[in-house]
C-alpha atoms as a PDB file:
ATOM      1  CA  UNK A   1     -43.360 -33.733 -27.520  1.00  0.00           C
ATOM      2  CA  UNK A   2     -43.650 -30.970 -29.670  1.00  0.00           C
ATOM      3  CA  UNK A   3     -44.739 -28.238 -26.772  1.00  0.00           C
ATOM      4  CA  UNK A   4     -41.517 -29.788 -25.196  1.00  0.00           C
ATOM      5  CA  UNK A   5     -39.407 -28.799 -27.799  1.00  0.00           C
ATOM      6  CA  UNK A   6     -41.161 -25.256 -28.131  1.00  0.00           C
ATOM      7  CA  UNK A   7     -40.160 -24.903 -24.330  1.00  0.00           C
ATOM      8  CA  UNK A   8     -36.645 -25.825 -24.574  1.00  0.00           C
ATOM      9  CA  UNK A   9     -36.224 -23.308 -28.044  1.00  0.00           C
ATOM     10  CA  UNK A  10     -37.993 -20.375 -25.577  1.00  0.00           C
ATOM     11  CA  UNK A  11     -35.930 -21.024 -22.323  1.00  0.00           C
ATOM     12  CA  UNK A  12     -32.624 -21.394 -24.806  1.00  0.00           C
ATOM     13  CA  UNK A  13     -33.366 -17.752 -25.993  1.00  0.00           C
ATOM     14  CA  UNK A  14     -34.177 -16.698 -22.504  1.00  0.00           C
ATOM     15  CA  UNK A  15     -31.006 -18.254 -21.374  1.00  0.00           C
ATOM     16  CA  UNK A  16     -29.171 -16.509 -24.500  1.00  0.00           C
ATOM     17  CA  UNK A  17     -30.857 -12.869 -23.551  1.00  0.00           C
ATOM     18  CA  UNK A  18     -30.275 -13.019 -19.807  1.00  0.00           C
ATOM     19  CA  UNK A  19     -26.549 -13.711 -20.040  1.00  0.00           C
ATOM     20  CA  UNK A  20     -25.661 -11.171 -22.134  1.00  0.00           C
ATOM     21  CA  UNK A  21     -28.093  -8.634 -20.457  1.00  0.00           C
ATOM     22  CA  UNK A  22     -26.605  -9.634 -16.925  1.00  0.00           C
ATOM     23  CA  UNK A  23     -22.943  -9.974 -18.159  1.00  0.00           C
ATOM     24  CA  UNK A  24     -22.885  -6.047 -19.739  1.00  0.00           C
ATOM     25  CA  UNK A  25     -24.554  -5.061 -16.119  1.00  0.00           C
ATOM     26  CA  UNK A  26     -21.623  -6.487 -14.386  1.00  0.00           C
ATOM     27  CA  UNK A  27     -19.459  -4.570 -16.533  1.00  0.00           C
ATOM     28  CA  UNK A  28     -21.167  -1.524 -16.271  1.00  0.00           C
ATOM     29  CA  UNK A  29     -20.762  -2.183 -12.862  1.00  0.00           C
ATOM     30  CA  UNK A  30     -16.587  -2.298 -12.969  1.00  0.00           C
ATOM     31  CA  UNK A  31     -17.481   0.718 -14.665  1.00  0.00           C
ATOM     32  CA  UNK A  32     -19.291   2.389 -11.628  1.00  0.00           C
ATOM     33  CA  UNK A  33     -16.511   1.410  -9.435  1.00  0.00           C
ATOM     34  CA  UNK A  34     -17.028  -2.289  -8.603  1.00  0.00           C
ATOM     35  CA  UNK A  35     -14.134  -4.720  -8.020  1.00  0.00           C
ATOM     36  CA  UNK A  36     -12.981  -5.019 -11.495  1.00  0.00           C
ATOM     37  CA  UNK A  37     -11.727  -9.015 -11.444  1.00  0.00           C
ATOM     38  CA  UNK A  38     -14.141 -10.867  -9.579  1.00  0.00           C
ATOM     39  CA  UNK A  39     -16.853  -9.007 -11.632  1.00  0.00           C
ATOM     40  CA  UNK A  40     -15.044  -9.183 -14.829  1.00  0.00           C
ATOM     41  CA  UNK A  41     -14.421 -13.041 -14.006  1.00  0.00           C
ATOM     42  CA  UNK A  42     -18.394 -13.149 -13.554  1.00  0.00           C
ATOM     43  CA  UNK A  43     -19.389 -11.228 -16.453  1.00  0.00           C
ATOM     44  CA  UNK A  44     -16.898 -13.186 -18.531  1.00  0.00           C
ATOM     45  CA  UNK A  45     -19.123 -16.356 -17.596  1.00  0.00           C
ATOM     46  CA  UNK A  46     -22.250 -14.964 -18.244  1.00  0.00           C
ATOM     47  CA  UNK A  47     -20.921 -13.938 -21.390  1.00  0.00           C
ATOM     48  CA  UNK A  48     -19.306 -16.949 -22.788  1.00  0.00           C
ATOM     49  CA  UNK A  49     -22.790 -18.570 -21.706  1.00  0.00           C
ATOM     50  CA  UNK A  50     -24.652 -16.166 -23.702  1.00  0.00           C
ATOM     51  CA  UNK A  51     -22.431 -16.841 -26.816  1.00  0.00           C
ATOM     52  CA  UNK A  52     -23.024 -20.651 -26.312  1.00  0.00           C
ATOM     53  CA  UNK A  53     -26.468 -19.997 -26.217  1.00  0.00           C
ATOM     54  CA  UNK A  54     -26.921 -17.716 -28.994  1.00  0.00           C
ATOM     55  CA  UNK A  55     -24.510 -20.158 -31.211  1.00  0.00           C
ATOM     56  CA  UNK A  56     -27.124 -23.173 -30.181  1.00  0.00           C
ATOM     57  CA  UNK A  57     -30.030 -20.799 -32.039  1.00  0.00           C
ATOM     58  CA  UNK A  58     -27.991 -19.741 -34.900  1.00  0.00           C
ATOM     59  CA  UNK A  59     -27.467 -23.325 -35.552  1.00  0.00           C
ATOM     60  CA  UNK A  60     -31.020 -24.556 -34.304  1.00  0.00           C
ATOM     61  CA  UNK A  61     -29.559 -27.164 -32.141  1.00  0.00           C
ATOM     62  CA  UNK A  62     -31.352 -27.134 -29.067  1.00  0.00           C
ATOM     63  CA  UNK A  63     -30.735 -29.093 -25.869  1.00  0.00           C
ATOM     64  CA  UNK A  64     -32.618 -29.943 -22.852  1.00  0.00           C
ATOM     65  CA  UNK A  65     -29.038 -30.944 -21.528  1.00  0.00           C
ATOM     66  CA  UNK A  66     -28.041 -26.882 -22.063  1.00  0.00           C
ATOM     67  CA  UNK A  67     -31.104 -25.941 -20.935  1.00  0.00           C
ATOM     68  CA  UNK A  68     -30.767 -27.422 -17.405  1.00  0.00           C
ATOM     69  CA  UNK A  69     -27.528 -26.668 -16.947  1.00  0.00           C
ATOM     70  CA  UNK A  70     -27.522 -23.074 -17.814  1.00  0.00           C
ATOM     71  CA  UNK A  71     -30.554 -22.938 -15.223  1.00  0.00           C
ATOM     72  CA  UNK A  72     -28.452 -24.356 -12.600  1.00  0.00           C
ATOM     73  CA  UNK A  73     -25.259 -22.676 -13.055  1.00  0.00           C
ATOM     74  CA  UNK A  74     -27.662 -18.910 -13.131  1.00  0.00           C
ATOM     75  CA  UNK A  75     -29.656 -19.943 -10.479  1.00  0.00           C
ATOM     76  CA  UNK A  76     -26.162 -20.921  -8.298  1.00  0.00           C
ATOM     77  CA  UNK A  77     -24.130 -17.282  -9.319  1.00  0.00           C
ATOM     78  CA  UNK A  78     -27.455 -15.398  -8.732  1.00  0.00           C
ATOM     79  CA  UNK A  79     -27.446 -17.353  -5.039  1.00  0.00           C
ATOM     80  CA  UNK A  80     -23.928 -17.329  -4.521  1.00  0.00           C
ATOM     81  CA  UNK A  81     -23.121 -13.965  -6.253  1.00  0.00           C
ATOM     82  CA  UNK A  82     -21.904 -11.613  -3.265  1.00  0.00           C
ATOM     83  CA  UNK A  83     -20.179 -14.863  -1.421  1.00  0.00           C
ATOM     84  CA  UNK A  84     -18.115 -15.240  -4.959  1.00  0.00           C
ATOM     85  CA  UNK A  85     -17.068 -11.805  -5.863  1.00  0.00           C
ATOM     86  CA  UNK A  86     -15.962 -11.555  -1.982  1.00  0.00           C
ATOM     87  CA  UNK A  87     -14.236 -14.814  -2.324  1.00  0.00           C
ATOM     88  CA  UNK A  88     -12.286 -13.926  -5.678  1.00  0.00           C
ATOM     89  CA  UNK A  89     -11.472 -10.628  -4.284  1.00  0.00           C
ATOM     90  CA  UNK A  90      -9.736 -12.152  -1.423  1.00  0.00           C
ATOM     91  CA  UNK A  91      -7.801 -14.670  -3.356  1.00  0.00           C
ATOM     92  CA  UNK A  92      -6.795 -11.093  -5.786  1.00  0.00           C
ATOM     93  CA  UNK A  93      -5.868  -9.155  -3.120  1.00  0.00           C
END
């Protein structure tokens, strides 16, 4: 049980690193000419994941419940990524 709990605190920091790295590349991105809203939208996501992440180890509460879903949620933007932004841009535009 312990090892369990040593794997949820790693893949919660993971989690917490990953967002915010991948959320300030999709802003860099707007930066580099990118559709600003659908990747501002994205990075916004990541971002707010990130935060809930990083809260979660500044308070030590970790959660196998967070930990799935923030797997599932990356995993489907990372899949879905380039249908989303076009979708979101045609809904802007």
């Amino acid at each position: 049980m312990k090892n369990m709990q040593g794997a949820i605190v790693m893949i919660t920091r993971i989690v917490a690193y990953y967002c915010l790295f991948y959320g300030l590349v999709k802003v860099s991105a707007i930066f580099r000419g990118a559709w600003a809203i659908p990747n501002g939208i994205i990075a916004a996501a990541l971002l707010v994941l990130g935060g809930i992440a990083f809260y979660l180890i500044r308070k030590k509460l970790f959660s196998g419940v967070f930990v799935v879903v923030a797997i599932i949620l990356i995993s489907a933007l990372r899949f879905y990524e380039t249908r989303l932004v076009h979708l979101i841009q045609s809904w802007v535009s």
